[in-house]
N, C-alpha and C. Protein backbone atom coordinates (compact mmCIF):
# COMPACT_ATOMS: atom_id res chain seq x y z
N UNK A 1 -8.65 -56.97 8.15
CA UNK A 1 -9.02 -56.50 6.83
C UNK A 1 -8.73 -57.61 5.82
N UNK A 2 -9.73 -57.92 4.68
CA UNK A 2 -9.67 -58.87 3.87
C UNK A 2 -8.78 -58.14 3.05
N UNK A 3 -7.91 -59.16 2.24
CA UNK A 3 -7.09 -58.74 1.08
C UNK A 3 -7.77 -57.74 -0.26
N UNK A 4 -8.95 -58.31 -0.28
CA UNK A 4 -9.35 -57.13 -1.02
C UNK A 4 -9.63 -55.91 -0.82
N UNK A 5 -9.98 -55.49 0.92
CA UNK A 5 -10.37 -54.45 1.21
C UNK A 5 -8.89 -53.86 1.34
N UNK A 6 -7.57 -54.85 1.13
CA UNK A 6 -6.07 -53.90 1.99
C UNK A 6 -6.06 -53.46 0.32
N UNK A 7 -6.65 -53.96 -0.91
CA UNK A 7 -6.63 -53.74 -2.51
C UNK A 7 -7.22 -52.56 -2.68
N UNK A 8 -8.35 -52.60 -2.37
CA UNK A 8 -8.92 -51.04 -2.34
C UNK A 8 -8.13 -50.23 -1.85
N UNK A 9 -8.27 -50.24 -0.48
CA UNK A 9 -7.53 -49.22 0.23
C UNK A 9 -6.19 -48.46 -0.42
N UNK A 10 -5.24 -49.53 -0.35
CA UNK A 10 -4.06 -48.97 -1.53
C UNK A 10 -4.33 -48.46 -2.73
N UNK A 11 -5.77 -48.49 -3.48
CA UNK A 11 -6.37 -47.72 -4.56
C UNK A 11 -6.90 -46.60 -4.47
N UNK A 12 -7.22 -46.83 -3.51
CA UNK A 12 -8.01 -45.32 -2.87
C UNK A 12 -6.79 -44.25 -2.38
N UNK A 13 -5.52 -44.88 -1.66
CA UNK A 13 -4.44 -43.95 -1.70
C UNK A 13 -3.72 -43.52 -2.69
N UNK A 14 -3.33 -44.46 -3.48
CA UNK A 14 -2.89 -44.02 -4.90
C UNK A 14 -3.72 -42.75 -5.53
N UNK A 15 -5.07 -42.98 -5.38
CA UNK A 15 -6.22 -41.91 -6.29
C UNK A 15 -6.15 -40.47 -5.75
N UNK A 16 -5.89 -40.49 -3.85
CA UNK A 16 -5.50 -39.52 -3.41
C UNK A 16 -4.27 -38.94 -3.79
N UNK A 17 -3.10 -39.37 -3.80
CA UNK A 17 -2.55 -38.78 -3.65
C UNK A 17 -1.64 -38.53 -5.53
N UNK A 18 -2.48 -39.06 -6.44
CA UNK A 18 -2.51 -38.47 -7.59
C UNK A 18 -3.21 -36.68 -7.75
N UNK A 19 -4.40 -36.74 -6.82
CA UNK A 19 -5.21 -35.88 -6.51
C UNK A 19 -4.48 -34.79 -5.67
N UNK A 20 -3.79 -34.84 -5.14
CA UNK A 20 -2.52 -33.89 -4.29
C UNK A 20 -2.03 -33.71 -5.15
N UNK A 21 -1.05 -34.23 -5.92
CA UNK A 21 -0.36 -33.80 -6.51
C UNK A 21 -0.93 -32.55 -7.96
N UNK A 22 -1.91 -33.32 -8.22
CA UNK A 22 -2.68 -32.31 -9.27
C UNK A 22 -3.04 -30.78 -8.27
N UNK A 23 -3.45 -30.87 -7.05
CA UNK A 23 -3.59 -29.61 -6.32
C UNK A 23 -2.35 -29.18 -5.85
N UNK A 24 -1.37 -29.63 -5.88
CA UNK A 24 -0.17 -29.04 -5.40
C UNK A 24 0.25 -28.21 -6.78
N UNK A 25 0.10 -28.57 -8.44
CA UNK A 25 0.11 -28.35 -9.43
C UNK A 25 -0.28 -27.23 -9.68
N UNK A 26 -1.98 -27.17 -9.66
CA UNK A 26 -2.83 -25.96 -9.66
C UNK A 26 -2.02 -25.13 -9.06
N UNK A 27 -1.80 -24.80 -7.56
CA UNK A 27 -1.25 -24.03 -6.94
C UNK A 27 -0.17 -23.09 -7.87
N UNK A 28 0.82 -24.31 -7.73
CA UNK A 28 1.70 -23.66 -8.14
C UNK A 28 1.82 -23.03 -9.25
N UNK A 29 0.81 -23.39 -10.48
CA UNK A 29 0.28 -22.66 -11.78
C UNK A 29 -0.54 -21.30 -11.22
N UNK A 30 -1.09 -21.20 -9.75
CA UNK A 30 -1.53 -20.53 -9.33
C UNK A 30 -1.02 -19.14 -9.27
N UNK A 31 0.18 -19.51 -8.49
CA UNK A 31 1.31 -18.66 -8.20
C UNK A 31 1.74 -18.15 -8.95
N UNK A 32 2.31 -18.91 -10.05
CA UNK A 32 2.78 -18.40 -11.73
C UNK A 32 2.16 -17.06 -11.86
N UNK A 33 1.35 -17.16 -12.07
CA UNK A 33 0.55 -15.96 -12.44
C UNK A 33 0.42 -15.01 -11.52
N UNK A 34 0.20 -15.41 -10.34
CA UNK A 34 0.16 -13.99 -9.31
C UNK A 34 1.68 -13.21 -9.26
N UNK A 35 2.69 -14.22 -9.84
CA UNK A 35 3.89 -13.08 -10.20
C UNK A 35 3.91 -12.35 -11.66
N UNK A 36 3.32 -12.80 -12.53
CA UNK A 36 2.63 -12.07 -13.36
C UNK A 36 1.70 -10.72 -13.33
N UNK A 37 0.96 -10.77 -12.42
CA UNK A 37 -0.09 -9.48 -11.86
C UNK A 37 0.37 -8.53 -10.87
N UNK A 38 1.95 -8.98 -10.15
CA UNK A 38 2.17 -7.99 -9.65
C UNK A 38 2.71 -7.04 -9.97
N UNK A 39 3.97 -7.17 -11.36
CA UNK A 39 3.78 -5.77 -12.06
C UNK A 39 3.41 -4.75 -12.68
N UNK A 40 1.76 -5.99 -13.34
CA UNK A 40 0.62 -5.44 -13.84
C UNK A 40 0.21 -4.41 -13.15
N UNK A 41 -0.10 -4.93 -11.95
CA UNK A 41 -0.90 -4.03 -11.17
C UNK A 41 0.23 -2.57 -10.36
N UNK A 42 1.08 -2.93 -10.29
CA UNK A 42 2.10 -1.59 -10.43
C UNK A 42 1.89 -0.78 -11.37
N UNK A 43 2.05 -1.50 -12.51
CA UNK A 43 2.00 -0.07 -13.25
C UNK A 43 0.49 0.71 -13.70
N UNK A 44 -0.39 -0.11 -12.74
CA UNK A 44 -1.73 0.16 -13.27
C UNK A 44 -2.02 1.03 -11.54
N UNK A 45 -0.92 1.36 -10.71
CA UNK A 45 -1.16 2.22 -9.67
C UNK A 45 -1.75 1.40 -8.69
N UNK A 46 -2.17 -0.08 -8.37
CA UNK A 46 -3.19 -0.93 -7.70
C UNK A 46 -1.99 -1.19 -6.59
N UNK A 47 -2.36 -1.91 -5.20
CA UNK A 47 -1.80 -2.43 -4.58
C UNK A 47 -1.63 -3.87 -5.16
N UNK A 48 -0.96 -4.75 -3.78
CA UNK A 48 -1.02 -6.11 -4.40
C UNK A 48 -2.23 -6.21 -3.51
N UNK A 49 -2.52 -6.29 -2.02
CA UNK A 49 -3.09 -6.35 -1.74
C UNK A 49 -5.17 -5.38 -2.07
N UNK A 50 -6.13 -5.95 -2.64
CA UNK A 50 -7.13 -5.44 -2.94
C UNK A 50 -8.23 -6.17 -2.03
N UNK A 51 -8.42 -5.67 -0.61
CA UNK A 51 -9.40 -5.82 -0.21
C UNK A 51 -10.83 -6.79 -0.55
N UNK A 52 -11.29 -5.64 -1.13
CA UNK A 52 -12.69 -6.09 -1.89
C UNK A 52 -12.20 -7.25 -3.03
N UNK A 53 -11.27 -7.16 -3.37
CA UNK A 53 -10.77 -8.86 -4.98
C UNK A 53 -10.36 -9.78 -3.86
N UNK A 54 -9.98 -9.87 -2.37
CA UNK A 54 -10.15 -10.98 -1.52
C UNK A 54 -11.29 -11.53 -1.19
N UNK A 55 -12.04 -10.43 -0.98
CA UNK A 55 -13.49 -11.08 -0.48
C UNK A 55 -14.27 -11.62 -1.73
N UNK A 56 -14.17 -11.30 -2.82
CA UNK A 56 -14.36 -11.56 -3.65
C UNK A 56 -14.20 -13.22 -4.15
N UNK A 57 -12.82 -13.35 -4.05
CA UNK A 57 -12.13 -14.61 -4.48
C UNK A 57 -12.36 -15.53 -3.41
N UNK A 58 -12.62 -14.93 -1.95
CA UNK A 58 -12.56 -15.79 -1.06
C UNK A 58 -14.36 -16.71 -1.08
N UNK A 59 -14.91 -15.64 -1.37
CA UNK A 59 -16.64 -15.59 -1.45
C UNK A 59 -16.64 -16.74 -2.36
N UNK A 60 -16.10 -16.59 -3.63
CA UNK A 60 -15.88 -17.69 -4.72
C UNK A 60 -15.56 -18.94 -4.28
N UNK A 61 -14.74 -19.21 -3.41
CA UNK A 61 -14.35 -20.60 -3.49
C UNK A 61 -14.85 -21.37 -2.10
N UNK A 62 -16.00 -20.29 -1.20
CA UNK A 62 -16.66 -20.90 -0.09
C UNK A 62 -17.87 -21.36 -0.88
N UNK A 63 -18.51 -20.42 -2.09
CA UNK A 63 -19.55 -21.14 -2.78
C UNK A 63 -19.11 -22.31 -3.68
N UNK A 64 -18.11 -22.29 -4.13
CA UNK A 64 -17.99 -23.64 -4.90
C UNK A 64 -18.04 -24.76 -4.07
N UNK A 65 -17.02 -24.42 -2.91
CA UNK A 65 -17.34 -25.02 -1.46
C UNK A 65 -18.15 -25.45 -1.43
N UNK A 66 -19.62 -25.00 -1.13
CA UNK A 66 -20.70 -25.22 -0.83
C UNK A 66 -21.19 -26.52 -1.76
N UNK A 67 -20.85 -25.81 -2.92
CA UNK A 67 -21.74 -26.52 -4.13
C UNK A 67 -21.02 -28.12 -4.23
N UNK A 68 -20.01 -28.30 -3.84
CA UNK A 68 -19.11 -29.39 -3.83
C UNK A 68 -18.95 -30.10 -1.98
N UNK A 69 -20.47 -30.15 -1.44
CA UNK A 69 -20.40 -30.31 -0.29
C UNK A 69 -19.45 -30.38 0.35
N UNK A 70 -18.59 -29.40 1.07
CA UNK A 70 -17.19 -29.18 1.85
C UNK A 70 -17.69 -28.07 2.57
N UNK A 71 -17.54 -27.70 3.80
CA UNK A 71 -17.08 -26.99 4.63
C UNK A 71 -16.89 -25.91 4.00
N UNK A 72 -17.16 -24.54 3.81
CA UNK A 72 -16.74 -23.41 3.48
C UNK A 72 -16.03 -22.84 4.04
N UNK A 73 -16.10 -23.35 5.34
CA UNK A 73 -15.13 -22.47 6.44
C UNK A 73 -13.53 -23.04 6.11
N UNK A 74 -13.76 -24.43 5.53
CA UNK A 74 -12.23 -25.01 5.30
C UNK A 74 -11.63 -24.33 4.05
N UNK A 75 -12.66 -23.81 3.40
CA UNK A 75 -12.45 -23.37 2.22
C UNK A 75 -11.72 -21.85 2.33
N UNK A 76 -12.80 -21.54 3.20
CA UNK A 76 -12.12 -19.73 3.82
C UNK A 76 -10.71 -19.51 4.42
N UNK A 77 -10.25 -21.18 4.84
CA UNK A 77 -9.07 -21.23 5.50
C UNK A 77 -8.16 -21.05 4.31
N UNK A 78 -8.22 -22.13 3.62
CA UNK A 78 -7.31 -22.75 2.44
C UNK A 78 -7.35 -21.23 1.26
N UNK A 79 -8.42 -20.93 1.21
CA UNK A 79 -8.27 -19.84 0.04
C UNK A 79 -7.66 -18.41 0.61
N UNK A 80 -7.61 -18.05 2.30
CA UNK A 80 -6.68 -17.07 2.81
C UNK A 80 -5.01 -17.58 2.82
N UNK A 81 -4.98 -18.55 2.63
CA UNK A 81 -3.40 -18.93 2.49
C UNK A 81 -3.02 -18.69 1.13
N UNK A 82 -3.50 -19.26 0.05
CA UNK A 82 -3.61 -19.26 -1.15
C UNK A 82 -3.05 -17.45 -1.76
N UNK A 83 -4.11 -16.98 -1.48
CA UNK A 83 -4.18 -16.16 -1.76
C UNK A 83 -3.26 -15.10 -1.06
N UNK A 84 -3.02 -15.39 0.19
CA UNK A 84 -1.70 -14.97 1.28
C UNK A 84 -0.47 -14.84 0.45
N UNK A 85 -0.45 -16.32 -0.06
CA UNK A 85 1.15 -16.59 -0.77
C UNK A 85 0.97 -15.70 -1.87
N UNK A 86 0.04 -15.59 -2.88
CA UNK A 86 -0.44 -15.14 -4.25
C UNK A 86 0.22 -13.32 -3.72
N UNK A 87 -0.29 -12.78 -2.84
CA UNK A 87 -0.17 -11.84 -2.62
C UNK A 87 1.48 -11.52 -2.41
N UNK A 88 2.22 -12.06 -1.43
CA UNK A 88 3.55 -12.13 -1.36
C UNK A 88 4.15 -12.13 -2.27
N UNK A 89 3.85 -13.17 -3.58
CA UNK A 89 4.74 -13.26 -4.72
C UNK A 89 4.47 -11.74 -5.47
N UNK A 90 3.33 -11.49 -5.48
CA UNK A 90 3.19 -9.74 -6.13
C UNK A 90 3.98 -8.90 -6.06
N UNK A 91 4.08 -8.78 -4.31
CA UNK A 91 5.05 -7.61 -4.00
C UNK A 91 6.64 -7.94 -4.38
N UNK A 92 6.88 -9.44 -4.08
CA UNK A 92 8.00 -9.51 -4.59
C UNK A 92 8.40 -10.07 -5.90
N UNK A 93 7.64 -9.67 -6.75
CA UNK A 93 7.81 -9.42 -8.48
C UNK A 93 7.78 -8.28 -8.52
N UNK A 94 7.09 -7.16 -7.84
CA UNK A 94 7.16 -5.37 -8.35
C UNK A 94 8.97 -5.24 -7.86
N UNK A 95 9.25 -5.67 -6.35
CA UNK A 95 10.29 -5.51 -6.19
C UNK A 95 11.47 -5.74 -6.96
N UNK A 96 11.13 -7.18 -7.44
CA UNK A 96 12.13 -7.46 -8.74
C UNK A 96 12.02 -7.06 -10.16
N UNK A 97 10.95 -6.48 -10.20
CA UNK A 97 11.10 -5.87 -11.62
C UNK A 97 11.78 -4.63 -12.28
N UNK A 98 12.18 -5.04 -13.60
CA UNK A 98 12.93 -4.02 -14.07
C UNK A 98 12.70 -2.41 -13.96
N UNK A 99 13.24 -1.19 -13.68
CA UNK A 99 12.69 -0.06 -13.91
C UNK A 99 12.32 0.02 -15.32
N UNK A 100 11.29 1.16 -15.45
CA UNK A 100 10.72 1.16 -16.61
C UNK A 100 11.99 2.36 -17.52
N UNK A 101 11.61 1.75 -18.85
CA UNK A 101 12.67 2.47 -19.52
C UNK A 101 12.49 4.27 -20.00
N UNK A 102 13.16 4.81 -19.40
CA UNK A 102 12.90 6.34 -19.66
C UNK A 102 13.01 6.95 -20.81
């Protein structure tokens, strides 16, 4: 490899893994909020888990998928984890939340 191509290369990793870190970010802004909605949705009688708002969300991000030439199926992977964790933090925000005041 020519010195310029070992120049790139180390540019192109840097760019990645600025790019991780911004998706490791999202996520976790992700999450934020799904502990936010899980006492919402307690007191609104909902599970954490909603079926049909998975397929939903999951449907969503195989078409962006699409539209952003990627694999949808990688997408179907990544957005059942996502949304796996999202779900976990729900139940355990109803669990930790305060009783309501009588």
């Amino acid at each position: 490899m020519s010195t310029q191509e070992l120049t790139r290369l180390d540019q192109i990793r840097n760019d990645i893994e600025r790019i991780d870190q911004q998706i490791v970010a999202l996520i976790a802004r992700r999450l934020t909020l799904c502990r936010e909605v899980g006492p919402l949705k307690a007191r609104a009688g909902l599970a954490a888990h909603l079926p049909d708002r998975v397929r939903l969300v999951m449907a969503r991000w195989m078409e962006d998928a699409t539209s952003h030439g990627i694999d949808p199926e990688l997408m179907r992977h990544v957005s059942a984890l996502v949304i796996a964790a999202g779900e976990k933090l729900q139940v355990e925000a109803i669990v930790d939340a305060p009783a309501p005041a009588s």
